[in-house]
Protein backbone atom coordinates (compact mmCIF):
# COMPACT_ATOMS: atom_id res chain seq x y z
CA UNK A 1 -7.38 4.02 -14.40
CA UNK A 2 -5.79 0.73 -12.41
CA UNK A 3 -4.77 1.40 -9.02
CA UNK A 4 -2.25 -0.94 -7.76
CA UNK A 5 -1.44 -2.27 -3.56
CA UNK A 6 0.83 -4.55 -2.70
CA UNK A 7 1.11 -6.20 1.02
CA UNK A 8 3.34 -8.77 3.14
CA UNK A 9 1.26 -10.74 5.02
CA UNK A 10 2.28 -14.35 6.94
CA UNK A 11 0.31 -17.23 7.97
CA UNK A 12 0.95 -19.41 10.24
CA UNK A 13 1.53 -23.41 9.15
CA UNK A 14 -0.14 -26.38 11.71
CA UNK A 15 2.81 -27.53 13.09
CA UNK A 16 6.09 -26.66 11.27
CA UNK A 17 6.89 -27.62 7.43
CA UNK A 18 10.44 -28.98 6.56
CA UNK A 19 12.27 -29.98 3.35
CA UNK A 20 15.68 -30.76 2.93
CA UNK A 21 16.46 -26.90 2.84
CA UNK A 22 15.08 -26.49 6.02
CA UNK A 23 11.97 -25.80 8.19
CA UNK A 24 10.09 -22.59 8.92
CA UNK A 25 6.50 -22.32 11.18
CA UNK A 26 4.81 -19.46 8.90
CA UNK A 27 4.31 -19.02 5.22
CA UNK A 28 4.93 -15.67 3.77
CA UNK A 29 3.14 -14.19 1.17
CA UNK A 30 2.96 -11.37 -0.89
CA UNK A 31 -0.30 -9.92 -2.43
CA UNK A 32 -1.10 -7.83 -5.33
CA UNK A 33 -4.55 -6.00 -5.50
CA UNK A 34 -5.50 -4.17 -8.62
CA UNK A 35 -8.67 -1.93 -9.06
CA UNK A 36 -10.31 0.38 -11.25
CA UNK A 37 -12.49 1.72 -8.90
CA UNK A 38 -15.39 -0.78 -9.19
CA UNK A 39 -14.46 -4.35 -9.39
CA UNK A 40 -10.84 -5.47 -7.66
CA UNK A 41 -8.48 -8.22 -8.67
CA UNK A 42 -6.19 -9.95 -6.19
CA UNK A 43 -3.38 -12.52 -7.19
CA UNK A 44 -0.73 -13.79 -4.65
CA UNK A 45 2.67 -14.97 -4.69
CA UNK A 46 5.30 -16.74 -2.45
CA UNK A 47 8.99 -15.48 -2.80
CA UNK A 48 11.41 -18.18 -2.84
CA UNK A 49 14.72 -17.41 -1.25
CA UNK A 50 15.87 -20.86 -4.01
CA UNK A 51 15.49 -18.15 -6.83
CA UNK A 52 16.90 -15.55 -5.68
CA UNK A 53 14.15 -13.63 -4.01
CA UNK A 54 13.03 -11.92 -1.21
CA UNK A 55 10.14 -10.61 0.53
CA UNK A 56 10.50 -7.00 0.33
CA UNK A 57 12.16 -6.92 -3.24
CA UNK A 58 9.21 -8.93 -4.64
CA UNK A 59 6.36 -6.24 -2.26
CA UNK A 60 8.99 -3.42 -3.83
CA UNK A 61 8.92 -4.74 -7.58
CA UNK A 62 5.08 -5.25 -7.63
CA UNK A 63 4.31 -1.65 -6.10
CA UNK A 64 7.40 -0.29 -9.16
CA UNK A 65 4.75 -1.18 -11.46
CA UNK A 66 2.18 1.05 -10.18
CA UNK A 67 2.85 3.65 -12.21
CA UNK A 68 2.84 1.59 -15.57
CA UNK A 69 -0.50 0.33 -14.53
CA UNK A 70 -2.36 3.58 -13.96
CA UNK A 71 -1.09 4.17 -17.67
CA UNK A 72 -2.12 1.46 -19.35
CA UNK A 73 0.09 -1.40 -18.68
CA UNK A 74 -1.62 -4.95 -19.83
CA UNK A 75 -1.27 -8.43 -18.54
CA UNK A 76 -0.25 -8.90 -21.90
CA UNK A 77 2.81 -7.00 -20.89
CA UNK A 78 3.93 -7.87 -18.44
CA UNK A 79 6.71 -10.48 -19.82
CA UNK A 80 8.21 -8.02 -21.58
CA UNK A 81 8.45 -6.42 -18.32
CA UNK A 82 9.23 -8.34 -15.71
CA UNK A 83 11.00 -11.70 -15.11
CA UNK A 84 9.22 -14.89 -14.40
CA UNK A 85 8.95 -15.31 -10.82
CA UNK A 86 6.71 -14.65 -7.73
CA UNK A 87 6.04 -10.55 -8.68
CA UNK A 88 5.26 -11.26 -12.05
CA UNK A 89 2.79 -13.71 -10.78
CA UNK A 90 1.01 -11.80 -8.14
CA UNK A 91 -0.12 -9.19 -10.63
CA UNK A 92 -0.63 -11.85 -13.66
CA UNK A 93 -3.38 -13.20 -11.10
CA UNK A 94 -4.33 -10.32 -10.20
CA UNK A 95 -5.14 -8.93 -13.60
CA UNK A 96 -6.60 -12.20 -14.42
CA UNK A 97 -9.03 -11.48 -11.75
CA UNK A 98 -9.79 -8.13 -12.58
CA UNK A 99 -10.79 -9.28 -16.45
CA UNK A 100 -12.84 -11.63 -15.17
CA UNK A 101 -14.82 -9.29 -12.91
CA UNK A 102 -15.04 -6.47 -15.17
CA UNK A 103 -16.82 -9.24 -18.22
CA UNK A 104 -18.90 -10.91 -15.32
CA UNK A 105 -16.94 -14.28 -17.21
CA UNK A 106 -15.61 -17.01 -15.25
CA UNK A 107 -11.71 -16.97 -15.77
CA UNK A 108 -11.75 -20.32 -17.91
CA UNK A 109 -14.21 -18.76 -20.25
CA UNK A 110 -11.41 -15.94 -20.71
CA UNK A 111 -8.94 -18.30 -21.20
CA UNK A 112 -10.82 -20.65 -23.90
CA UNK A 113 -10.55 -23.90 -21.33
CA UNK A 114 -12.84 -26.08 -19.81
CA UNK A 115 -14.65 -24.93 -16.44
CA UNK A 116 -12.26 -26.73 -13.80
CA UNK A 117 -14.17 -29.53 -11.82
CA UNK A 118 -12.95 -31.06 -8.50
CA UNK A 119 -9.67 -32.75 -7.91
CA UNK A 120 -7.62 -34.74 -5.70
CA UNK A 121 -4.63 -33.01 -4.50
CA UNK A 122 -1.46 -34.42 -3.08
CA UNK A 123 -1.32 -33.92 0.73
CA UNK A 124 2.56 -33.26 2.10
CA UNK A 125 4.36 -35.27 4.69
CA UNK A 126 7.36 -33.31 5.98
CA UNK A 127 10.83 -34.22 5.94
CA UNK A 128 11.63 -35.97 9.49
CA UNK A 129 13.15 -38.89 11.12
CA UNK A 130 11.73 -42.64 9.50
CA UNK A 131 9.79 -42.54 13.22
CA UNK A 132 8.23 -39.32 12.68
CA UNK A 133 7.16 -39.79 8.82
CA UNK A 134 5.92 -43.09 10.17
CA UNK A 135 3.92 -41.24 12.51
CA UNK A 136 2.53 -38.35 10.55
CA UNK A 137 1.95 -40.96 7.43
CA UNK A 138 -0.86 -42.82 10.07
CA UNK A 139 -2.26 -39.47 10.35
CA UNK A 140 -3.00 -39.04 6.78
CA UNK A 141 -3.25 -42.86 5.74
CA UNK A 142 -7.14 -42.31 4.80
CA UNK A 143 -5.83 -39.39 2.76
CA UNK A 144 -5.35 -41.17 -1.11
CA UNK A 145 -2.16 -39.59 -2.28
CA UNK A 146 0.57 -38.39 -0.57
CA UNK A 147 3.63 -36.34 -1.11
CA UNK A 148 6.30 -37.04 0.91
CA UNK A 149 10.06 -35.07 1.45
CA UNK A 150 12.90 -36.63 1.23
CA UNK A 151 16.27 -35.23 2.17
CA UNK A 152 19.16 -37.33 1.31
CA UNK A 153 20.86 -40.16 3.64
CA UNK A 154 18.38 -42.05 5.38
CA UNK A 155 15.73 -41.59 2.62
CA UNK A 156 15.40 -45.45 1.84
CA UNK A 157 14.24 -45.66 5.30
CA UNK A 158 12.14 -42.92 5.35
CA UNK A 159 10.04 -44.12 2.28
CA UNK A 160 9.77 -47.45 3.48
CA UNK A 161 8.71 -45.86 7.38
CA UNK A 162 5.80 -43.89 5.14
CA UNK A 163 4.33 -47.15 3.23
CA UNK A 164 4.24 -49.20 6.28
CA UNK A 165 2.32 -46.06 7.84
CA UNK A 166 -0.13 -45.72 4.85
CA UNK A 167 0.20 -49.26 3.28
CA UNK A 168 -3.11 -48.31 1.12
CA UNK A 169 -2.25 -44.48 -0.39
CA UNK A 170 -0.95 -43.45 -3.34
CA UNK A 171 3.07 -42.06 -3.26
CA UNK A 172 4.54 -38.75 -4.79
CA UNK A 173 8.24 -38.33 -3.53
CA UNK A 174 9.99 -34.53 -3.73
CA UNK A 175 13.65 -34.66 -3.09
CA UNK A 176 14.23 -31.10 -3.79
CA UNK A 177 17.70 -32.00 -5.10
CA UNK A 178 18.93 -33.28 -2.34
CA UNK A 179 20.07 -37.12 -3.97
CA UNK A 180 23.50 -37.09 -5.15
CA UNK A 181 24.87 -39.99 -7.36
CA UNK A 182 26.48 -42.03 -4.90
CA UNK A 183 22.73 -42.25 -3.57
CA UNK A 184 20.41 -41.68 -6.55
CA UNK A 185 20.26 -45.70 -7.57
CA UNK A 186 19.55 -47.09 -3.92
CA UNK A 187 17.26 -43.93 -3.61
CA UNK A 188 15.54 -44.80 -6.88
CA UNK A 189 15.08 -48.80 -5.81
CA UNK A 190 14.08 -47.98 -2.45
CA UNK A 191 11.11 -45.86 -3.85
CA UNK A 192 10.16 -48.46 -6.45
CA UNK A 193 9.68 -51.25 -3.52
CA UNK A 194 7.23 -48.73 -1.71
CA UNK A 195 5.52 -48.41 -5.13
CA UNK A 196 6.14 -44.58 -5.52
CA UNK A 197 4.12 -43.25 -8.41
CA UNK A 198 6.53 -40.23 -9.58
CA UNK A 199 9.94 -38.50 -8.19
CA UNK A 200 10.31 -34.69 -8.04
CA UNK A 201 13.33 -33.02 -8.82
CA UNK A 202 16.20 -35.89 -7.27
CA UNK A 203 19.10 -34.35 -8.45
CA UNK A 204 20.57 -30.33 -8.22
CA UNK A 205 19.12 -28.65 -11.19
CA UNK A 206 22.12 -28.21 -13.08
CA UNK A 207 23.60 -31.24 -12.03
CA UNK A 208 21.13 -33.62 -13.35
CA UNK A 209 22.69 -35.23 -16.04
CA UNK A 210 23.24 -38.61 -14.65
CA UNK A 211 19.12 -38.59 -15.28
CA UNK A 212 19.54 -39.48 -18.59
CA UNK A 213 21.97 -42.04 -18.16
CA UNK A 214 20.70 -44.44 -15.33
CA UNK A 215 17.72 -46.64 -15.69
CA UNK A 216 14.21 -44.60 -14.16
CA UNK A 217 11.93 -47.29 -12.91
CA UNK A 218 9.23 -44.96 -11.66
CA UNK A 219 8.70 -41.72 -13.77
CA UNK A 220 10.83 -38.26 -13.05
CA UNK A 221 9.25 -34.90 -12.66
CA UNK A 222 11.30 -31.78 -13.24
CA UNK A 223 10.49 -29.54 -10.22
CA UNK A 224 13.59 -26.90 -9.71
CA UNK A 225 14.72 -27.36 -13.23
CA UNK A 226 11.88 -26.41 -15.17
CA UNK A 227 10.56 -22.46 -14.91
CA UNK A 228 8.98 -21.97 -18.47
CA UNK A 229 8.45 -22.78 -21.56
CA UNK A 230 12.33 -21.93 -22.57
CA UNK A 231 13.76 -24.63 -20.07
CA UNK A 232 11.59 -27.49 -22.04
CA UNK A 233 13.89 -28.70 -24.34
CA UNK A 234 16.94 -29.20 -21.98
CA UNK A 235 14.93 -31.63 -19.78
CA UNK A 236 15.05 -34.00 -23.03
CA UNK A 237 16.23 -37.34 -22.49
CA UNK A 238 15.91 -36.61 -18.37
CA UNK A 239 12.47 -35.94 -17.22
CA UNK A 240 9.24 -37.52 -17.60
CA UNK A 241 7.03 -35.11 -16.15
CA UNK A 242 7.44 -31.46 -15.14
CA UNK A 243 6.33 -29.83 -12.37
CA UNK A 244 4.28 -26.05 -13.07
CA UNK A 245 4.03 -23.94 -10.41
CA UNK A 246 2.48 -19.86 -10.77
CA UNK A 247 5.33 -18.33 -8.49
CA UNK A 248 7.81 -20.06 -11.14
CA UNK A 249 6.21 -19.78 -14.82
CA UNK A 250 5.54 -16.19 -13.45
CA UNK A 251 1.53 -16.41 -13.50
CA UNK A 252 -1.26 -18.41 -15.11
CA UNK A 253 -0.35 -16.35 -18.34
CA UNK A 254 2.68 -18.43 -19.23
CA UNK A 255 1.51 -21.63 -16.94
CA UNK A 256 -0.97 -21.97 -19.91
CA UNK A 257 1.44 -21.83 -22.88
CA UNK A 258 3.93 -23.98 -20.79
CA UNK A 259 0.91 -27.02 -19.94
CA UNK A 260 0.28 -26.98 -23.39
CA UNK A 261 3.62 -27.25 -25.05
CA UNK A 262 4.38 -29.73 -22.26
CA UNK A 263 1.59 -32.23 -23.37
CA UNK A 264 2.51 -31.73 -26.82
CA UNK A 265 5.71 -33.09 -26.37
CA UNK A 266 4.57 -36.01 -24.05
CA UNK A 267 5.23 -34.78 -20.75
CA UNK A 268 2.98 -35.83 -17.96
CA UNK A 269 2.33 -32.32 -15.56
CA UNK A 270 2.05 -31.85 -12.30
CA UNK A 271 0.01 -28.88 -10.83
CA UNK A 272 2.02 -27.78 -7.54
CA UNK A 273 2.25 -24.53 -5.81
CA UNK A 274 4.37 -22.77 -2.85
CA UNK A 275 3.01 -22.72 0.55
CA UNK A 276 0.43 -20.26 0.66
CA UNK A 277 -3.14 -19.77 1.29
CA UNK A 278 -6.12 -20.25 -1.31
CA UNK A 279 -5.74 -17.23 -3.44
CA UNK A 280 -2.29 -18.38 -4.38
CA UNK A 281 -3.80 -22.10 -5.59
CA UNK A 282 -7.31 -21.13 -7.16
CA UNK A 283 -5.48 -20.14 -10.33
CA UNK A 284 -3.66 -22.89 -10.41
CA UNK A 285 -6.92 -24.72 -10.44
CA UNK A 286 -7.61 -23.58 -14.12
CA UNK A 287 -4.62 -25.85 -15.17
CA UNK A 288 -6.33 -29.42 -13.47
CA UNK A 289 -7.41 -30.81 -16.87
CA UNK A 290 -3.76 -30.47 -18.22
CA UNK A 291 -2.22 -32.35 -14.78
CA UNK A 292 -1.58 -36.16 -14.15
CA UNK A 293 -1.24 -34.89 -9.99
CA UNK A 294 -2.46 -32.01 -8.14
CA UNK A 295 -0.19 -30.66 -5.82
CA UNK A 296 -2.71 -27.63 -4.04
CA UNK A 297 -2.42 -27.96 -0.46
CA UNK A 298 -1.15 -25.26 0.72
CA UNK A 299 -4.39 -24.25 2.60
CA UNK A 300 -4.17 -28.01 4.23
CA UNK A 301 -1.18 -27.28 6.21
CA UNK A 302 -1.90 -23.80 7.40
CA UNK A 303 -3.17 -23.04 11.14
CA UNK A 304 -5.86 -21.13 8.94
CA UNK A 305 -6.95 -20.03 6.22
CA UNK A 306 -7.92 -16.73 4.18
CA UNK A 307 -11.53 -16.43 3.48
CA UNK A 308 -13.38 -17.10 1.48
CA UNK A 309 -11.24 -19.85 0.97
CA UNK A 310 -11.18 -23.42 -1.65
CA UNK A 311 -13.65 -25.45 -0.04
CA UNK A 312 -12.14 -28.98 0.92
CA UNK A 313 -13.71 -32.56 1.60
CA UNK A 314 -10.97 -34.24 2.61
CA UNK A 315 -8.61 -34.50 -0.30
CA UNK A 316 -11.14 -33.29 -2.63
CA UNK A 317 -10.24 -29.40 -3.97
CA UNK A 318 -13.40 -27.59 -5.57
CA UNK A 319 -12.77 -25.13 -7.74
CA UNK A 320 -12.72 -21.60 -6.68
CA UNK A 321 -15.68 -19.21 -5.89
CA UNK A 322 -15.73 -15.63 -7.35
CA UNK A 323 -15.70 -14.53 -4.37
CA UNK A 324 -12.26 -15.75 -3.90
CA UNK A 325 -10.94 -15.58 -7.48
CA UNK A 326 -11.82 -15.36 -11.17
């Protein structure tokens, strides 16, 4: 029989992380541990407050499924069961986990995918002032890709404040729909002259239209308008890449099916995550060899980390160790 626990816990971020939705100094998490007595499985999730979630109703709708679990209930099930979203990905993980445990099989074995290797993730500049990117991008210039928030007016500035701090790194820009069109053009040629690499998410998802009908000189990556595998056709004609995340696909379950349709209909990917700490990103890590950019630093910008954590050199992301995850 599966027992099932569910727990807030927060971590404290280096500094303070802002986007153009605002700042917060802690990331909050919520974990899911499943066991059936012998071996454990743990997944975790971030609840975004952008979909409609919450702390405690994510803690609440994990522990609901107790119950369920102790009879029976499957990872297999749980789409008919719960929504995509940060719950349904805590215990997706979690069950992941727990498979892999109980075969004493590495979770890419389970999932019929190569064995992940090590990859270079994005590091994140926060949203500030063009002096303060400036700044922080000299503090991660040796660092060989960056991602760097954007937040609306200002933003040619900012990008061109970041390239003359890191003049040698590779650009990733995340707008979290914070361009409008009266800005999106200038935005777009601004980013272009710094020699961005890809654009997350410029317009409000819903509102992104105008994406099809302007001229994209660097590559656009659906972020906030792309969940699963249902929202891939309506990014047609607007989108170059898309963005997959755990906490929105609602676990490595559907992250799988969603990679693989995506390639199949020419989509670059990135891999990108909510902040959190390393049990939230090592099963992301199984979903490297579908991604164009990695996007798993969440550990990177936390005062500390859980451990055993993803071991780090630098940029460099290994792959997880059982200890940690699958």
């Amino acid at each position: 029989m599966i027992r099932l626990e569910t727990a807030i816990e927060r971590w404290p971020i280096a500094g303070r992380f802002t986007i153009s939705r605002g700042s917060r100094t802690e990331a909050v998490v919520v974990t899911a541990v499943v066991t059936d007595g012998t071996v454990t499985g743990r997944g975790e999730c971030v609840p975004y407050a952008r979909y409609g979630e919450t702390v405690e109703g994510v803690r609440d709708l994990i522990a609901r499924q107790g119950e369920a679990l102790a009879a029976g209930l499957t990872r297999r099930d749980l789409a008919a069961r719960l929504p995509a979203g940060a719950a349904r990905n805590a215990l997706d993980c979690a069950l992941w986990d727990l498979e892999a445990k109980r075969a004493g099989t590495p979770a890419h074995v389970l999932a019929g995918i190569p064995a992940p290797a090590p990859v270079t993730t994005c590091y994140t500049l926060s949203l500030g002032s063009p002096e303060e990117m400036a700044a922080a991008a000299h503090m991660a210039a040796a660092r060989p890709l960056l991602k760097v928030k954007l937040g609306g007016v200002g933003d040619p500035e900012r990008i061109a404040a970041v390239r003359h701090g890191a003049p040698d790194a590779r650009l990733v820009v995340d707008a979290n729909e914070a361009w409008s069109a009266e800005t999106l053009e200038a935005n777009l040629a601004a980013c272009a002259a710094a020699g961005v690499e890809l654009i997350e998410q410029p317009l409000p998802a819903g509102d992104d239209g105008l994406l099809a009908r302007v001229g994209r000189p660097i590559p656009i990556c659906a972020d906030e308008s792309l969940h699963g595998d249902v929202d891939l056709d309506a990014l047609k004609g607007r989108y170059d890449a898309i963005n997959i995340k755990l906490d929105k696909a609602g676990g490595l379950t559907e992250a799988l099916r969603l990679a693989r349709d995506a390639k199949a209909q020419g989509l670059s990917i990135m891999v990108g995550c909510m902040l959190g700490t390393s049990l939230a990103m090592a099963p992301a890590m199984l979903l490297s060899g579908y991604a164009d950019f990695v996007d798993l630093d969440g550990p990177l910008l936390l005062a500390r980390d859980r451990e055993p954590g993803l071991a780090f050199e630098g940029s460099l992301v290994h792959p997880p160790e059982p200890a940690l995850w699958g």
